[in-house]
PDB file of N, CA and C in Angstrom:
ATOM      1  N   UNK A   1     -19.513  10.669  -1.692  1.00  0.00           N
ATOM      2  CA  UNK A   1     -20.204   9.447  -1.312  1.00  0.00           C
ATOM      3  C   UNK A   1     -20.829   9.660   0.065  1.00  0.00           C
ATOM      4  N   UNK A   2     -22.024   9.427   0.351  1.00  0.00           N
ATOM      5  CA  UNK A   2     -22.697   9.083   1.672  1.00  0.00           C
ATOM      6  C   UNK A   2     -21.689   8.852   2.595  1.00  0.00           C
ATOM      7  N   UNK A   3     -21.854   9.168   3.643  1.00  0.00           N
ATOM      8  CA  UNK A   3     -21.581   8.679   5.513  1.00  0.00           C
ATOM      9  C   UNK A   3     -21.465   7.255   5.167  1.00  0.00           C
ATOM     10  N   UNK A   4     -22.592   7.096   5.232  1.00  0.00           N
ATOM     11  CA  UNK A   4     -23.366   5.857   5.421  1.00  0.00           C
ATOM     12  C   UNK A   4     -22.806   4.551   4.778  1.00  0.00           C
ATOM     13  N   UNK A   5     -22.239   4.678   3.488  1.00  0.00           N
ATOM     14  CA  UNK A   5     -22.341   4.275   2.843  1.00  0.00           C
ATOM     15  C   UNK A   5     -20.817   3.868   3.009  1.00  0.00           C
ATOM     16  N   UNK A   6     -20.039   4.380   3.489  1.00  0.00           N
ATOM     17  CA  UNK A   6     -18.395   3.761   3.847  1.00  0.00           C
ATOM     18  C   UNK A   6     -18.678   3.443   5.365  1.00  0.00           C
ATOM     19  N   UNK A   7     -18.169   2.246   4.911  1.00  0.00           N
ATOM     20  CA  UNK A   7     -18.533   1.398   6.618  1.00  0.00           C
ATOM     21  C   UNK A   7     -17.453   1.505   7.064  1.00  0.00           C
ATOM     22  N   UNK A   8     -17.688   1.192   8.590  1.00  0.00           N
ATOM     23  CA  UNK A   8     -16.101   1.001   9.288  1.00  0.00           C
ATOM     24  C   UNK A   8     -15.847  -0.489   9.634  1.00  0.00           C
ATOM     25  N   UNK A   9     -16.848  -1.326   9.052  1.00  0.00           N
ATOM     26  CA  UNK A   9     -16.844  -2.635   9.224  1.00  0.00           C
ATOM     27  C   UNK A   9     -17.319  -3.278   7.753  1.00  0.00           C
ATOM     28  N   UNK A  10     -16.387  -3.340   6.760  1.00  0.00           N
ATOM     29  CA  UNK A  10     -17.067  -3.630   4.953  1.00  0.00           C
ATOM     30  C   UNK A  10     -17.228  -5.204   5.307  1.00  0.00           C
ATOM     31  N   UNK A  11     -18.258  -5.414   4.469  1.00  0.00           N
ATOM     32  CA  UNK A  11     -18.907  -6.691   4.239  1.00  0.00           C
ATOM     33  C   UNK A  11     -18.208  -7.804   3.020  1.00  0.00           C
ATOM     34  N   UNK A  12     -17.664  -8.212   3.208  1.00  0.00           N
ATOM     35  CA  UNK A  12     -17.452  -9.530   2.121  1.00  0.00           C
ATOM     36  C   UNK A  12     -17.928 -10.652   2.194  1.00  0.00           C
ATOM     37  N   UNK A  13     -18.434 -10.852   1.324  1.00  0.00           N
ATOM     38  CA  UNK A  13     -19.326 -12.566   0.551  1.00  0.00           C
ATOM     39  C   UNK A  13     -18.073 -13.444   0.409  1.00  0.00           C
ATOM     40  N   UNK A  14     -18.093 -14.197   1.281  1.00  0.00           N
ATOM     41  CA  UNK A  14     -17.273 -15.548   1.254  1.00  0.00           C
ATOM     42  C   UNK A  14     -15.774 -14.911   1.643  1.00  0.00           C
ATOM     43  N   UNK A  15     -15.936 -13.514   2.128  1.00  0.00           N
ATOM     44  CA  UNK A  15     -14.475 -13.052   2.731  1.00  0.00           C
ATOM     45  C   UNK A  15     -13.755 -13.063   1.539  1.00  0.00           C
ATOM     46  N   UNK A  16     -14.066 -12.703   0.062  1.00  0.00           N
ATOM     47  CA  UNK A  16     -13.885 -11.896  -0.937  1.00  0.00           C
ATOM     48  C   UNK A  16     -14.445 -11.212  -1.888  1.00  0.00           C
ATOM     49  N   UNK A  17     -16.003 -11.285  -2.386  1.00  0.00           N
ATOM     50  CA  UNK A  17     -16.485 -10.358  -2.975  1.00  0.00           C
ATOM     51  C   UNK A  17     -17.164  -8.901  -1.794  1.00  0.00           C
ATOM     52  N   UNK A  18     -16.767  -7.933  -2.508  1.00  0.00           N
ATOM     53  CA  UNK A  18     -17.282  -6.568  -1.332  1.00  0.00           C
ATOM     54  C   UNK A  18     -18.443  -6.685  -2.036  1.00  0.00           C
ATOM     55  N   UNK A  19     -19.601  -6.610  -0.630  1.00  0.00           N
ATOM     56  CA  UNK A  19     -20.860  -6.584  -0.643  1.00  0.00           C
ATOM     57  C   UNK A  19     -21.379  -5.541  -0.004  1.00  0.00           C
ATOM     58  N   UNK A  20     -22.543  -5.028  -0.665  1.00  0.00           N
ATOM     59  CA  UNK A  20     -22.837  -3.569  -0.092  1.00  0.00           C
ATOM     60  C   UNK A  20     -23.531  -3.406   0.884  1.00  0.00           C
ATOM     61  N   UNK A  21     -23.510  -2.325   2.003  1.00  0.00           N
ATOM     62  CA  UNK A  21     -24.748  -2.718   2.912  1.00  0.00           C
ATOM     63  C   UNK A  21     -26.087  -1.970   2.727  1.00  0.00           C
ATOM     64  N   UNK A  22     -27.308  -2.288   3.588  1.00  0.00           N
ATOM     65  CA  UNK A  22     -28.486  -2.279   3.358  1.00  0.00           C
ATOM     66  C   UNK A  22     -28.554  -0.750   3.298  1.00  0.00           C
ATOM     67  N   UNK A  23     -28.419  -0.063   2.621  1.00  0.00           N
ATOM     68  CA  UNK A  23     -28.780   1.760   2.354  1.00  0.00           C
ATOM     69  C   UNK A  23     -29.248   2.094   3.303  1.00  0.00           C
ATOM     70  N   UNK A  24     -30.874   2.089   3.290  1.00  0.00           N
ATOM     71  CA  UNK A  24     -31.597   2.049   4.449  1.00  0.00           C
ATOM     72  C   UNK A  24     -31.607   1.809   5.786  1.00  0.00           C
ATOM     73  N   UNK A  25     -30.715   0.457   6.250  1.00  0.00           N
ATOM     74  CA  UNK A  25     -30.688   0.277   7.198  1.00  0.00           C
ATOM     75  C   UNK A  25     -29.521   0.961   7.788  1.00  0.00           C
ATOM     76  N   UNK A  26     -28.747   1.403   6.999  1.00  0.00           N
ATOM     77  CA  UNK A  26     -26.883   2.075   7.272  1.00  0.00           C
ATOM     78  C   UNK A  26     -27.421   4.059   6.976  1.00  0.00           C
ATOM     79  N   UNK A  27     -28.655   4.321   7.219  1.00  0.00           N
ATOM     80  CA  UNK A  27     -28.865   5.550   6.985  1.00  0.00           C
ATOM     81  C   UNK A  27     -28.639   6.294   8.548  1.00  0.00           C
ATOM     82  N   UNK A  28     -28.527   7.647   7.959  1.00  0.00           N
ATOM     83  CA  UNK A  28     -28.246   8.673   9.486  1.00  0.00           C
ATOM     84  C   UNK A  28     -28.855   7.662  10.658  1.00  0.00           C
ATOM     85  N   UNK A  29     -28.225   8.199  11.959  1.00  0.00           N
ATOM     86  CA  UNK A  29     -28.138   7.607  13.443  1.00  0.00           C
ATOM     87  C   UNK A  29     -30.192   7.812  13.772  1.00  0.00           C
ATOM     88  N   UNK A  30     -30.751   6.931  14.098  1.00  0.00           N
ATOM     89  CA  UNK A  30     -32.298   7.056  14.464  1.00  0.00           C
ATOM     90  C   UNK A  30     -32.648   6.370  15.404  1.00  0.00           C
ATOM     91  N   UNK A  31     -33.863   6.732  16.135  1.00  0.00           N
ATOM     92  CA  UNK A  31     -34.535   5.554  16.926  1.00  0.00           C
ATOM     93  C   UNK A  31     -35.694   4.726  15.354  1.00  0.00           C
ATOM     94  N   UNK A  32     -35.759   5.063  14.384  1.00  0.00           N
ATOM     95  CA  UNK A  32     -36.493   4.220  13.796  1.00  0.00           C
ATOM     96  C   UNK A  32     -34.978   3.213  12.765  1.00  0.00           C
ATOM     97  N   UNK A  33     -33.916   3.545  12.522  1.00  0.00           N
ATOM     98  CA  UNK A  33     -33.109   2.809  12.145  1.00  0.00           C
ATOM     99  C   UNK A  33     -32.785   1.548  13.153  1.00  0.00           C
ATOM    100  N   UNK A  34     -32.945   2.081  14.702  1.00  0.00           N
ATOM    101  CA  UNK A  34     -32.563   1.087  15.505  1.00  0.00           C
ATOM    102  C   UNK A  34     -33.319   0.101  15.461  1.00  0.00           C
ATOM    103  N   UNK A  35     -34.926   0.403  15.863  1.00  0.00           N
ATOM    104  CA  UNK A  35     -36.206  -0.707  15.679  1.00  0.00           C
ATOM    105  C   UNK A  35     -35.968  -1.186  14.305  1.00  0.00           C
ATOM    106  N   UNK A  36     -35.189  -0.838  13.616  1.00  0.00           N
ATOM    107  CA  UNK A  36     -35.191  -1.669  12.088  1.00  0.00           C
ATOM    108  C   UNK A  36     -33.943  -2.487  11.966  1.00  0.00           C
ATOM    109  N   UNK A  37     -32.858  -2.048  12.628  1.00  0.00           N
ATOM    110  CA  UNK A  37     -32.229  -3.139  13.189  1.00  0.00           C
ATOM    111  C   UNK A  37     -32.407  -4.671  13.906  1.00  0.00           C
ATOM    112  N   UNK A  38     -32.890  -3.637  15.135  1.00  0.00           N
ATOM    113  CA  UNK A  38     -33.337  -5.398  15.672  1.00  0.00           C
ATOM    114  C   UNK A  38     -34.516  -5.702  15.214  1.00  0.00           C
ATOM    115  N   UNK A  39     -35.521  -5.243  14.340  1.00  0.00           N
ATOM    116  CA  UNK A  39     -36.505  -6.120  14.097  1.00  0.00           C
ATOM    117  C   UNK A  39     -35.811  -7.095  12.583  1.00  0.00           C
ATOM    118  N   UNK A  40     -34.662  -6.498  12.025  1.00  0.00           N
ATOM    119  CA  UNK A  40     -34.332  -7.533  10.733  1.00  0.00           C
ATOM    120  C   UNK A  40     -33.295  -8.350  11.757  1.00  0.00           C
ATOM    121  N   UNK A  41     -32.649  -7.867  12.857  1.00  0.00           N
ATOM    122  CA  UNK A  41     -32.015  -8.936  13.503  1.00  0.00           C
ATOM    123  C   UNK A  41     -32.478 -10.518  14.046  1.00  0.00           C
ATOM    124  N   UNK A  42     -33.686 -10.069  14.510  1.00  0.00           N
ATOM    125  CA  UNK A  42     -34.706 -11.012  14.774  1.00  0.00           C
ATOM    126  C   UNK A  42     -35.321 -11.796  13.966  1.00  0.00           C
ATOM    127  N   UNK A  43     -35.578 -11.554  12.781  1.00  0.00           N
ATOM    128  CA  UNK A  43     -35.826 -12.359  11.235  1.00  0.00           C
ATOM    129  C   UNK A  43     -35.177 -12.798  11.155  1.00  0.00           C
ATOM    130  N   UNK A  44     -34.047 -12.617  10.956  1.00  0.00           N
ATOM    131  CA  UNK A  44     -32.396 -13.376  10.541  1.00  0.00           C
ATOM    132  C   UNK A  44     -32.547 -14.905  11.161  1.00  0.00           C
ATOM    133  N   UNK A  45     -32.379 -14.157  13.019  1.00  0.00           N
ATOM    134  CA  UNK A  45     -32.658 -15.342  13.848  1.00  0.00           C
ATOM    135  C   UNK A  45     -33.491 -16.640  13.229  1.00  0.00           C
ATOM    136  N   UNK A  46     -34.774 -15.918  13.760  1.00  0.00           N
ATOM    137  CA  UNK A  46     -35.751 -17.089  13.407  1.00  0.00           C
ATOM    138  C   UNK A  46     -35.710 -17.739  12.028  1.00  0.00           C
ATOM    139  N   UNK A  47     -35.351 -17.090  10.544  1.00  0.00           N
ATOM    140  CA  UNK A  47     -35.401 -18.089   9.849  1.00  0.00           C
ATOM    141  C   UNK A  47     -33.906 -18.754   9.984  1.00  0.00           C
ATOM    142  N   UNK A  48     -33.313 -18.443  10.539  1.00  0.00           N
ATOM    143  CA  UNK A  48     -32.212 -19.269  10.803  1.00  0.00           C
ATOM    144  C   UNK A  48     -32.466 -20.900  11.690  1.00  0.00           C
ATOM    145  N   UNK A  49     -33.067 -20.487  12.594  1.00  0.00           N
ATOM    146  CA  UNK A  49     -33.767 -21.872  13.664  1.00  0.00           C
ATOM    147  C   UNK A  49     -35.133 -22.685  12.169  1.00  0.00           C
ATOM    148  N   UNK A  50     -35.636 -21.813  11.700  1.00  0.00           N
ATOM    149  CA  UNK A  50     -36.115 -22.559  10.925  1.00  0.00           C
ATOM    150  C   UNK A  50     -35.954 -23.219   9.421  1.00  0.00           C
ATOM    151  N   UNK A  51     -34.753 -23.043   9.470  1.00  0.00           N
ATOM    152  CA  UNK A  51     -33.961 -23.781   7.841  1.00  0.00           C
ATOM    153  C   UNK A  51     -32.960 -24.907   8.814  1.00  0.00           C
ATOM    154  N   UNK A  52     -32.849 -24.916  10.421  1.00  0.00           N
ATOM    155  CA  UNK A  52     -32.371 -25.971  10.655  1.00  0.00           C
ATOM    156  C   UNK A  52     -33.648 -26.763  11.223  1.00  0.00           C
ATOM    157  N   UNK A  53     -34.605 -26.700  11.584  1.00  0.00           N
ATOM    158  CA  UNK A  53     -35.858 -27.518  11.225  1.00  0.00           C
ATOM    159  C   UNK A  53     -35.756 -28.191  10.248  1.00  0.00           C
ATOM    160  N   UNK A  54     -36.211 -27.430   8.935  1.00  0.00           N
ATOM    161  CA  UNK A  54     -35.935 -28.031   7.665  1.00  0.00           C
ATOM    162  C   UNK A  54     -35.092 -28.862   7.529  1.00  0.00           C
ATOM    163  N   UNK A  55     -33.783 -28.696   7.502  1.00  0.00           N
ATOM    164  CA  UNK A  55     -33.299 -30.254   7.533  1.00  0.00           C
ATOM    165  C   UNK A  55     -33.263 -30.863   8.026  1.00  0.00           C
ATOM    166  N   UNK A  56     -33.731 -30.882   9.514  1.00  0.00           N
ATOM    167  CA  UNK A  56     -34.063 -32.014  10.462  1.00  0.00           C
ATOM    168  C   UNK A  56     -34.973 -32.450   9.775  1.00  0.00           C
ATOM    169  N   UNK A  57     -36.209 -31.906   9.433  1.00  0.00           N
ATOM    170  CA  UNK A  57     -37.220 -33.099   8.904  1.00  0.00           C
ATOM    171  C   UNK A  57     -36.523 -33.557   7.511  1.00  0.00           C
ATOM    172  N   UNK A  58     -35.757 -32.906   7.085  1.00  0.00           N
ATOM    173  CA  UNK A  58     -35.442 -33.625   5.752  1.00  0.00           C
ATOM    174  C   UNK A  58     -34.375 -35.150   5.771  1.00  0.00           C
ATOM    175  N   UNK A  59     -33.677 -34.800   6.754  1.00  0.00           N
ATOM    176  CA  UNK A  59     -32.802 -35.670   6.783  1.00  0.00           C
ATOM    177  C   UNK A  59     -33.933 -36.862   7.787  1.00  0.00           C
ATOM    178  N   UNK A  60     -34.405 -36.588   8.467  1.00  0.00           N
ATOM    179  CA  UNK A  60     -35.545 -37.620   9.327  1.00  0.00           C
ATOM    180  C   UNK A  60     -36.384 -38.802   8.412  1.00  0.00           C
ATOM    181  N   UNK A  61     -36.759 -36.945   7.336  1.00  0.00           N
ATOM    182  CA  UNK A  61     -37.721 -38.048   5.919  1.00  0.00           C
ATOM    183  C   UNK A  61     -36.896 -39.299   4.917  1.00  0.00           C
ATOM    184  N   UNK A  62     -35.406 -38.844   5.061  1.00  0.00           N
ATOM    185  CA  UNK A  62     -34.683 -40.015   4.396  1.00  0.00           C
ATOM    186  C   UNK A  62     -34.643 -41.074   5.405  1.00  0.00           C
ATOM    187  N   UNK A  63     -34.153 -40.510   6.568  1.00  0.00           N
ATOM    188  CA  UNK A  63     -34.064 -42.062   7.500  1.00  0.00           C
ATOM    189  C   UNK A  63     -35.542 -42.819   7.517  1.00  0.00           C
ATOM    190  N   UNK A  64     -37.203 -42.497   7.756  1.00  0.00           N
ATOM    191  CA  UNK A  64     -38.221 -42.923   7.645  1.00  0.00           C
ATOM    192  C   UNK A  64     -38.223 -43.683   6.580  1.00  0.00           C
ATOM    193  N   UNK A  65     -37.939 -43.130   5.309  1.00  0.00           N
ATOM    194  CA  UNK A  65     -38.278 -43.865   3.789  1.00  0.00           C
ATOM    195  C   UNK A  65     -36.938 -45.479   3.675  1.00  0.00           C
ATOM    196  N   UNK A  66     -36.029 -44.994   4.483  1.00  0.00           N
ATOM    197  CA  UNK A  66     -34.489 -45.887   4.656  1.00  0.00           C
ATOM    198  C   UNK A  66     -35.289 -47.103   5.051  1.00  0.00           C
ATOM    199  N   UNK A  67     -35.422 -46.791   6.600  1.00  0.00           N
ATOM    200  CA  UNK A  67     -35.745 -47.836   7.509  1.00  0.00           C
ATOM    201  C   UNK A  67     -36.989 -48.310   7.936  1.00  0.00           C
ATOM    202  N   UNK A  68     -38.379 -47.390   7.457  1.00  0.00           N
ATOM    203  CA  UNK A  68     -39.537 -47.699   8.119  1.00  0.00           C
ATOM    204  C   UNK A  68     -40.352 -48.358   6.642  1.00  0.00           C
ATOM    205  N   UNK A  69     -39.830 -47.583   5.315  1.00  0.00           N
ATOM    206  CA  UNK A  69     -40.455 -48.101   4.080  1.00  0.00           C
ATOM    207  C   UNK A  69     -39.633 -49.157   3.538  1.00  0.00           C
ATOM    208  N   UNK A  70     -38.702 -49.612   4.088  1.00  0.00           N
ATOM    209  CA  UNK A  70     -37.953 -50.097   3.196  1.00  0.00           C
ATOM    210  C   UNK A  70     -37.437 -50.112   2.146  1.00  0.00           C
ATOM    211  N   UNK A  71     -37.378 -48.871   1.662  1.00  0.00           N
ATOM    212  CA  UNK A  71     -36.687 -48.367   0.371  1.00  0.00           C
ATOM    213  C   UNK A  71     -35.544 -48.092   0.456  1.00  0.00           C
ATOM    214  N   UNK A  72     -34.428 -48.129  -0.723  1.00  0.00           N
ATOM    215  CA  UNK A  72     -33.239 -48.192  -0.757  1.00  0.00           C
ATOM    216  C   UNK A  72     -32.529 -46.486  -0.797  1.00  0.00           C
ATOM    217  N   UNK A  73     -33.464 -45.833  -0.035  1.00  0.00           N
ATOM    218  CA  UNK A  73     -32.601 -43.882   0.216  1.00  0.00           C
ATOM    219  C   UNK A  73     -31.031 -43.767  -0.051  1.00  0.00           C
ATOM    220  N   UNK A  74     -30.507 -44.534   1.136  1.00  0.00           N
ATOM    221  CA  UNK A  74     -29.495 -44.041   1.257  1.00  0.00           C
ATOM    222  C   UNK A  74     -28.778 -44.841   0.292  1.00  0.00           C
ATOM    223  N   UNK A  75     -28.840 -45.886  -0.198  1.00  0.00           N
ATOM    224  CA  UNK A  75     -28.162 -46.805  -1.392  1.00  0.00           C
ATOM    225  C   UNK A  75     -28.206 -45.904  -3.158  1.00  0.00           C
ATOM    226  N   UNK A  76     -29.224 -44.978  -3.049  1.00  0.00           N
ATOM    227  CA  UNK A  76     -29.937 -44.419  -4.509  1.00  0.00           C
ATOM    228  C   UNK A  76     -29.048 -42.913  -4.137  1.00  0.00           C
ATOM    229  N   UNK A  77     -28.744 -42.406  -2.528  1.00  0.00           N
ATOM    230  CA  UNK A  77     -27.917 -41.227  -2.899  1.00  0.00           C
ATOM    231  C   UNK A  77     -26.453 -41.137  -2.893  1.00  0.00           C
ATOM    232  N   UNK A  78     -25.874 -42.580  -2.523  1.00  0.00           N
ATOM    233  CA  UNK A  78     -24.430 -42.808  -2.573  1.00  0.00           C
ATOM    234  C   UNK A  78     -24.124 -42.810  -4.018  1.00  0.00           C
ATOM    235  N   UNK A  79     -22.875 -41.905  -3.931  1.00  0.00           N
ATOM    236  CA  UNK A  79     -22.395 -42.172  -5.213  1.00  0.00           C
ATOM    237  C   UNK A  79     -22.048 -43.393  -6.381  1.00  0.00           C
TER     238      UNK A  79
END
């Protein structure tokens, strides 16, 4: 089996399925593995700040339709 490919840090999904890591990115020691590091580190980031956007406007768009349309939102998603 690859170097690479036995981590010294294994990945688990929900801290029980073993999940594999990125081949590519877990390949021999590089300066182009590194720039590929932090440039997927940096993606991560940002769509991270931007899926909590997303529910800010989502949860905003229920309070607007609640209180500014007068529609019954939050009454139609209670159980």
């Amino acid at each position: 089996m690859a170097p690479w490919i036995v981590a010294t840090h294994p990945v688990f999904l929900f801290g029980v399925i073993p999940w594999p890591r990125i081949w590519f990115v877990m390949g021999p020691k590089s300066p182009m593995r590194d720039r590929l590091h932090d440039a997927l580190g940096t993606v991560h980031i940002w769509f991270g700040y931007a899926l909590y956007v997303v529910l800010a406007l989502h949860v905003l768009g229920a309070l607007k339709h609640q209180f500014w349309d007068r529609e019954p939102e939050i009454q139609r998603m209670l159980p």
